[in-house]
N, C-alpha and C. Protein backbone atom coordinates (compact mmCIF):
# COMPACT_ATOMS: atom_id res chain seq x y z
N UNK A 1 56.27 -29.31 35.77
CA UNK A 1 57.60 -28.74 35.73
C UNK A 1 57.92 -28.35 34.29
N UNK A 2 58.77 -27.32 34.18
CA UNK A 2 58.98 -26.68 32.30
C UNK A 2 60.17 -27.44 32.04
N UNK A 3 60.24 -27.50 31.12
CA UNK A 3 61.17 -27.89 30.20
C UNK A 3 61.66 -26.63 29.38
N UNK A 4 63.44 -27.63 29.45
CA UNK A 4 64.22 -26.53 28.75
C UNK A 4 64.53 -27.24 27.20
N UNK A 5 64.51 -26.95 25.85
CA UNK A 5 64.75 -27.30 24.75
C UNK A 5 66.13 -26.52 23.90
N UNK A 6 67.07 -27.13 22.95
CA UNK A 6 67.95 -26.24 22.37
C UNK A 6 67.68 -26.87 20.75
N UNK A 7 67.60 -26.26 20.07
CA UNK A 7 67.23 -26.07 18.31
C UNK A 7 68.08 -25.51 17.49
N UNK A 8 68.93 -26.62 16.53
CA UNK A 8 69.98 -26.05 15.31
C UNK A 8 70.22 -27.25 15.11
N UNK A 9 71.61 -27.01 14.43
CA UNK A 9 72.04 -27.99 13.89
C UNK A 9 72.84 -28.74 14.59
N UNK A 10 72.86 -30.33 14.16
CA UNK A 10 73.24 -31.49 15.47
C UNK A 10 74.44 -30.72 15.87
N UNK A 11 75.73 -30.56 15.15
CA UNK A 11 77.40 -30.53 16.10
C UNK A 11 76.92 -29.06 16.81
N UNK A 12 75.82 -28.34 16.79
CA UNK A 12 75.72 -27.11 17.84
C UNK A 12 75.14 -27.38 18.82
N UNK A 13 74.25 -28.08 18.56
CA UNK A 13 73.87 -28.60 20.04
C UNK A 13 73.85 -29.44 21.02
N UNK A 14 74.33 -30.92 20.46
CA UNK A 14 74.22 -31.66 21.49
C UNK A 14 75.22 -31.54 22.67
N UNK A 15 76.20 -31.00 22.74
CA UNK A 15 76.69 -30.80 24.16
C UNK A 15 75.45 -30.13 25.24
N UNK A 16 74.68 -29.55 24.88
CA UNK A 16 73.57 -29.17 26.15
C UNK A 16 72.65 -30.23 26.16
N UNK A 17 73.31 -31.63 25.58
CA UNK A 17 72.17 -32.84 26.54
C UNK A 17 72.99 -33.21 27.73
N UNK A 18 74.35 -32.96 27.53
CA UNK A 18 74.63 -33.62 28.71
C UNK A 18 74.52 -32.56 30.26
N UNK A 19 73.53 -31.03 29.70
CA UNK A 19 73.13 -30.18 30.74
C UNK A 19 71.89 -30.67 31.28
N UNK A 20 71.14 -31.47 30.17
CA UNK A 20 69.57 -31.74 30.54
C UNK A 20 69.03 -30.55 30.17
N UNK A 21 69.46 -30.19 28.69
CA UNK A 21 68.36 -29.84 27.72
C UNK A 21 68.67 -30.85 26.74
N UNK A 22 67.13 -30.74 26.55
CA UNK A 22 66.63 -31.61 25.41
C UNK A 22 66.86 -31.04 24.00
N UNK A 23 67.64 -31.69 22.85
CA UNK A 23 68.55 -31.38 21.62
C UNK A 23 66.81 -31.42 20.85
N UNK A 24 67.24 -30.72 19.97
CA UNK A 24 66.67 -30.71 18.69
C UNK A 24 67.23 -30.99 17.46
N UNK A 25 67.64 -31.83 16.71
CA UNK A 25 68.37 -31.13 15.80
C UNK A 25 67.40 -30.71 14.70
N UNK A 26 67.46 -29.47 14.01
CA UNK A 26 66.77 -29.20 12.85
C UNK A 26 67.69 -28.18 12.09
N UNK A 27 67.24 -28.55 10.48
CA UNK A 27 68.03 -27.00 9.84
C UNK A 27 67.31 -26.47 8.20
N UNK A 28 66.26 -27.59 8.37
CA UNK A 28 65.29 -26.72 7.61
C UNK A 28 64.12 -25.96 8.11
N UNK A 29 63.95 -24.78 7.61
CA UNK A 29 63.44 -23.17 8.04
C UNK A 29 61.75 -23.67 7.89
N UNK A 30 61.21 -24.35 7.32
CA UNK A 30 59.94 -25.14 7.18
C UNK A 30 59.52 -25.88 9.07
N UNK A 31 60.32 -27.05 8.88
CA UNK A 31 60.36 -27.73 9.78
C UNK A 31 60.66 -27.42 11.37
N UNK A 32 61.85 -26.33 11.14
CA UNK A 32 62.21 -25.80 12.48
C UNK A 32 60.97 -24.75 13.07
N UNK A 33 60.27 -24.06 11.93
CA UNK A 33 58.92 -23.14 12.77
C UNK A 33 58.26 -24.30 12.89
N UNK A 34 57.66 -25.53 12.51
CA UNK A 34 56.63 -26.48 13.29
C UNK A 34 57.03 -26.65 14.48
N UNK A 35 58.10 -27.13 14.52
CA UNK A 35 58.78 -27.66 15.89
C UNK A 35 59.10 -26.80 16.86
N UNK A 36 59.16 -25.19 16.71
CA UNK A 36 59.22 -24.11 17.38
C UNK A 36 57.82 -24.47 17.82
N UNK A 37 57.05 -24.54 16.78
CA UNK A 37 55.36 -23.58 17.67
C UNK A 37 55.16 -24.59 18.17
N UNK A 38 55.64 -26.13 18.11
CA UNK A 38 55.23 -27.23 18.99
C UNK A 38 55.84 -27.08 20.02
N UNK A 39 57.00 -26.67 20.20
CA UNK A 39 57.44 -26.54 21.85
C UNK A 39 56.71 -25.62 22.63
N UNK A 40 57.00 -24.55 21.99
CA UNK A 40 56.13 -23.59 22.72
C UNK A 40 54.57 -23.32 22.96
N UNK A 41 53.46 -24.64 22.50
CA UNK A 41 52.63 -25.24 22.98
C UNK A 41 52.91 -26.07 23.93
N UNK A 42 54.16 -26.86 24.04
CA UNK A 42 53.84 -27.91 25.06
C UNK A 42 54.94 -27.90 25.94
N UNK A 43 55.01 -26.79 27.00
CA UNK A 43 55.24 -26.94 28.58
C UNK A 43 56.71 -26.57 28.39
N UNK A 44 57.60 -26.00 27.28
CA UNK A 44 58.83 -25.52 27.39
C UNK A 44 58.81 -24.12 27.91
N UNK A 45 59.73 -23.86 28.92
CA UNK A 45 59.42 -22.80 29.47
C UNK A 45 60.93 -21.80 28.86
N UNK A 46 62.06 -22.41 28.21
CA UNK A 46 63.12 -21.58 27.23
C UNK A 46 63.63 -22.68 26.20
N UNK A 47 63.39 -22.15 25.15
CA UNK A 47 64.09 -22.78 23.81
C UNK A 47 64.74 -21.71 23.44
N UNK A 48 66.43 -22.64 23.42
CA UNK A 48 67.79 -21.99 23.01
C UNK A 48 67.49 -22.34 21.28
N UNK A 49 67.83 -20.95 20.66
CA UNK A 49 68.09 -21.69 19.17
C UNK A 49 69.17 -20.82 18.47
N UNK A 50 70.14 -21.61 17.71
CA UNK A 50 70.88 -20.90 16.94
C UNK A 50 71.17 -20.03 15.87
N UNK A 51 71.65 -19.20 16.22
CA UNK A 51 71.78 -17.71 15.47
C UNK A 51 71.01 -17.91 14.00
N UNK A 52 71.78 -18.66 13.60
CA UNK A 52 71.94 -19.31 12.40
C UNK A 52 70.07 -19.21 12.01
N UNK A 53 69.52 -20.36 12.33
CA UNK A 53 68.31 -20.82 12.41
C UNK A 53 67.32 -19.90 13.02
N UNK A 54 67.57 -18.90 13.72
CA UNK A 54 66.86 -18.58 14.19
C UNK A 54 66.71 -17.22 13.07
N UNK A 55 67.91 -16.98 12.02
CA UNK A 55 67.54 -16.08 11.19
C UNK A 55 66.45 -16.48 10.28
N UNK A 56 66.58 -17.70 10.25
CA UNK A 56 65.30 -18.30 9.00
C UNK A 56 64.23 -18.62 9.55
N UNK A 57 63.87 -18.34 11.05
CA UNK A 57 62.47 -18.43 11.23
C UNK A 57 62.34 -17.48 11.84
N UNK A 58 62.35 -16.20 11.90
CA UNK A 58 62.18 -15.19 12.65
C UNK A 58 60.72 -14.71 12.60
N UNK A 59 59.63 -14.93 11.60
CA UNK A 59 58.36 -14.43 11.98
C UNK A 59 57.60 -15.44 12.74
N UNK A 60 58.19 -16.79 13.23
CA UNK A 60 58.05 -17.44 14.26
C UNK A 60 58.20 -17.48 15.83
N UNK A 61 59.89 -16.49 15.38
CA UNK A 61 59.85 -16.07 16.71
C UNK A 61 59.51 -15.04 17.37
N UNK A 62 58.78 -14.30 16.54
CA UNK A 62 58.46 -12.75 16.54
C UNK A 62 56.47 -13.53 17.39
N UNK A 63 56.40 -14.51 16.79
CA UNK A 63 55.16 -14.68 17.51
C UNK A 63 55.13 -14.79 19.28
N UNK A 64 56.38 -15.31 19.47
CA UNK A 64 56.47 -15.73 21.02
C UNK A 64 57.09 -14.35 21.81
N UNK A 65 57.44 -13.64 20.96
CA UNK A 65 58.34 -12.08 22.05
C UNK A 65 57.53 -11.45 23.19
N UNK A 66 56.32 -11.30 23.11
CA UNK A 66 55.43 -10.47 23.94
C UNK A 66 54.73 -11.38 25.27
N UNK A 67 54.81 -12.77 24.82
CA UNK A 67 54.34 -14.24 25.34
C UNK A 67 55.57 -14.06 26.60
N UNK A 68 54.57 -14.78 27.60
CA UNK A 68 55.39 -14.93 29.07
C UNK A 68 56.66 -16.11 28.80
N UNK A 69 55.70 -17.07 28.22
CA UNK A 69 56.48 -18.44 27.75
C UNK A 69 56.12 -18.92 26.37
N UNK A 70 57.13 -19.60 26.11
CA UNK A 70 58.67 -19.82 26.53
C UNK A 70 59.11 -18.63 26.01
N UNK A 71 60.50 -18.56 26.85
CA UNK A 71 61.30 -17.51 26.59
C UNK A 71 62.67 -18.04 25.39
N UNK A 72 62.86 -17.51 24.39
CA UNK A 72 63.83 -17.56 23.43
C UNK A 72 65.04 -17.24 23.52
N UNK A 73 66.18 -18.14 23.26
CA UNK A 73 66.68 -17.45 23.38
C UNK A 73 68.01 -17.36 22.40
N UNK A 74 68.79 -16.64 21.61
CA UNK A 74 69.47 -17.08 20.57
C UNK A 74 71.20 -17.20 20.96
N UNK A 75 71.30 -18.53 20.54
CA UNK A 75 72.92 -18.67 21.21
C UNK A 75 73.60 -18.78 19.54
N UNK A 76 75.13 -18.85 19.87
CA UNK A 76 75.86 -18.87 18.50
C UNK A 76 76.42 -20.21 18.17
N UNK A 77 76.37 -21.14 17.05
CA UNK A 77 76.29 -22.21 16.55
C UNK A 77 78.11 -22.55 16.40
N UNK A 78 77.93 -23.81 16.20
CA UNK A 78 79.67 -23.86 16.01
C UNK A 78 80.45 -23.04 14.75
N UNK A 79 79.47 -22.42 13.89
CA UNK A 79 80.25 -21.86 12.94
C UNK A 79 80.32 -20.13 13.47
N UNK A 80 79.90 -19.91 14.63
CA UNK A 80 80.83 -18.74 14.70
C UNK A 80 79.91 -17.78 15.84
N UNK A 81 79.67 -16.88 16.15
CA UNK A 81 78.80 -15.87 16.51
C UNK A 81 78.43 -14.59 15.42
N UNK A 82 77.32 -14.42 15.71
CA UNK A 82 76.60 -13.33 13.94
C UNK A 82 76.18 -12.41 14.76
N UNK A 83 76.23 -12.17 16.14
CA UNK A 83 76.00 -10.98 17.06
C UNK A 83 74.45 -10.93 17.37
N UNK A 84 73.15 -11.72 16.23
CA UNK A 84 71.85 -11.35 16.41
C UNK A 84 71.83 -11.93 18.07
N UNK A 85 72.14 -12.95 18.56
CA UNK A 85 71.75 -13.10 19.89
C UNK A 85 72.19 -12.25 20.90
N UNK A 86 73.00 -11.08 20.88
CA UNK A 86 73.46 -10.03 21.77
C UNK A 86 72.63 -9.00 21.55
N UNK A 87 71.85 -8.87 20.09
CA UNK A 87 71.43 -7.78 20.35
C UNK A 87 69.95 -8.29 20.41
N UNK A 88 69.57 -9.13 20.28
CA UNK A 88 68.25 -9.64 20.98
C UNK A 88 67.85 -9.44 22.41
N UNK A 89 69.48 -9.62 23.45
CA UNK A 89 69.20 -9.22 24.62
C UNK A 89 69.14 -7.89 24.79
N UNK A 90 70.10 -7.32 23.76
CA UNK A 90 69.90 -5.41 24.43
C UNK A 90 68.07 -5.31 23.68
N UNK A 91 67.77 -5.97 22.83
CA UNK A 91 66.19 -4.84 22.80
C UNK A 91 65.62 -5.42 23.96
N UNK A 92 65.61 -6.91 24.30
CA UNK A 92 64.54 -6.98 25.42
C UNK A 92 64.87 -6.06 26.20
N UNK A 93 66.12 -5.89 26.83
CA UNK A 93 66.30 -5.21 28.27
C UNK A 93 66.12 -3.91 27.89
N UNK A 94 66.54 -2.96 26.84
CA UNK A 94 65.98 -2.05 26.83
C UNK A 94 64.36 -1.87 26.55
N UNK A 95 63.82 -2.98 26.15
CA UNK A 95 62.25 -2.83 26.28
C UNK A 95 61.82 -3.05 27.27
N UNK A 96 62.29 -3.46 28.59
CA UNK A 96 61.76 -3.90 29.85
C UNK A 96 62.40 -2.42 30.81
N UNK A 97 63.55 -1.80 30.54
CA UNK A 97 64.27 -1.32 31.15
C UNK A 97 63.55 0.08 30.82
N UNK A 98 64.02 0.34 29.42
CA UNK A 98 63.23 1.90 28.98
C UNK A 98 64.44 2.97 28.34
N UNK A 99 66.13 1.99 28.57
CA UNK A 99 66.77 2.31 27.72
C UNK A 99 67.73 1.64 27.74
N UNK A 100 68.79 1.93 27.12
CA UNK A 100 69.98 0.72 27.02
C UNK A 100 71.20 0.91 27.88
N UNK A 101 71.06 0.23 28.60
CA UNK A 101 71.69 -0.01 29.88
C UNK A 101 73.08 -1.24 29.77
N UNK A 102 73.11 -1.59 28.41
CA UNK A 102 74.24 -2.90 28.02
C UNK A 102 75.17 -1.97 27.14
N UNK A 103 74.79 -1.35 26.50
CA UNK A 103 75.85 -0.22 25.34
C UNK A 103 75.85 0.64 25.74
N UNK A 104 75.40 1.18 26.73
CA UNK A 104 75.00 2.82 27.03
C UNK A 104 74.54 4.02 25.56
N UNK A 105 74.29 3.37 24.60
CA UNK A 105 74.12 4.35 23.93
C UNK A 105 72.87 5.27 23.75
C-alpha cells in the first residue's frame, strides 16, 4: 500500500497528521533533498511540500516530474501562498492536456 508524506516546516504541517499523512518536518535545503529522494525511493506514492521549501530544492524535484511516482505536490505554508504551487498544476495539466485549460490563456 503507498504512502502519503507532507515536508516543511513543523507549524505547516502537522495538522495533516491528524489526516494520516505522515509530517516531515524539515527546513534545511541540504537535508530536505535527502529526505525527498528517500521518500521517493521508499513506497510514497504523493509528497506534499511547501512552497517555501520546495523553492530550495527544486533540482530535486525536477528529478521526480516525468516519474509515475511519487507525485509532488506543492501546498502553501503558514506564512502565506507564493502562487509556485498553482502554477505547478497549470504546467502539469497543460503538459498532459496540450494547453491551458485552468487560465485559458
Amino acid at each position: 500500500m503507498y504512502k502519503i508524506a507532507v515536508m516543511g516546516d513543523r507549524d505547516s504541517i502537522y495538522g495533516f497528521a491528524a489526516l494520516g499523512l505522515e509530517p516531515f518536518p524539515v527546513t534545511d535545503p541540504v537535508e530536505a533533498g535527502k529526505k525527498l529522494r528517500e521518500l521517493g525511493e521508499s513506497g510514497y506514492a504523493v509528497i506534499y511540500i511547501t512552497e517555501a521549501l520546495a523553492a530550495q530544492v527544486e533540482p530535486e524535484i525536477d528529478r521526480y516530474r516525468e516519474a509515475d511516482l511519487p507525485a509532488i505536490i506543492l501546498i502553501p505554508g503558514v506564512s502565506g501562498n507564493t502562487g509556485r504551487g498553482i502554477m505547478a498544476v497549470k504546467k502539469s495539466v497543460e503538459q498532459a492536456v496540450g494547453s491551458d485549460i485552468i487560465f485559458n490563456n
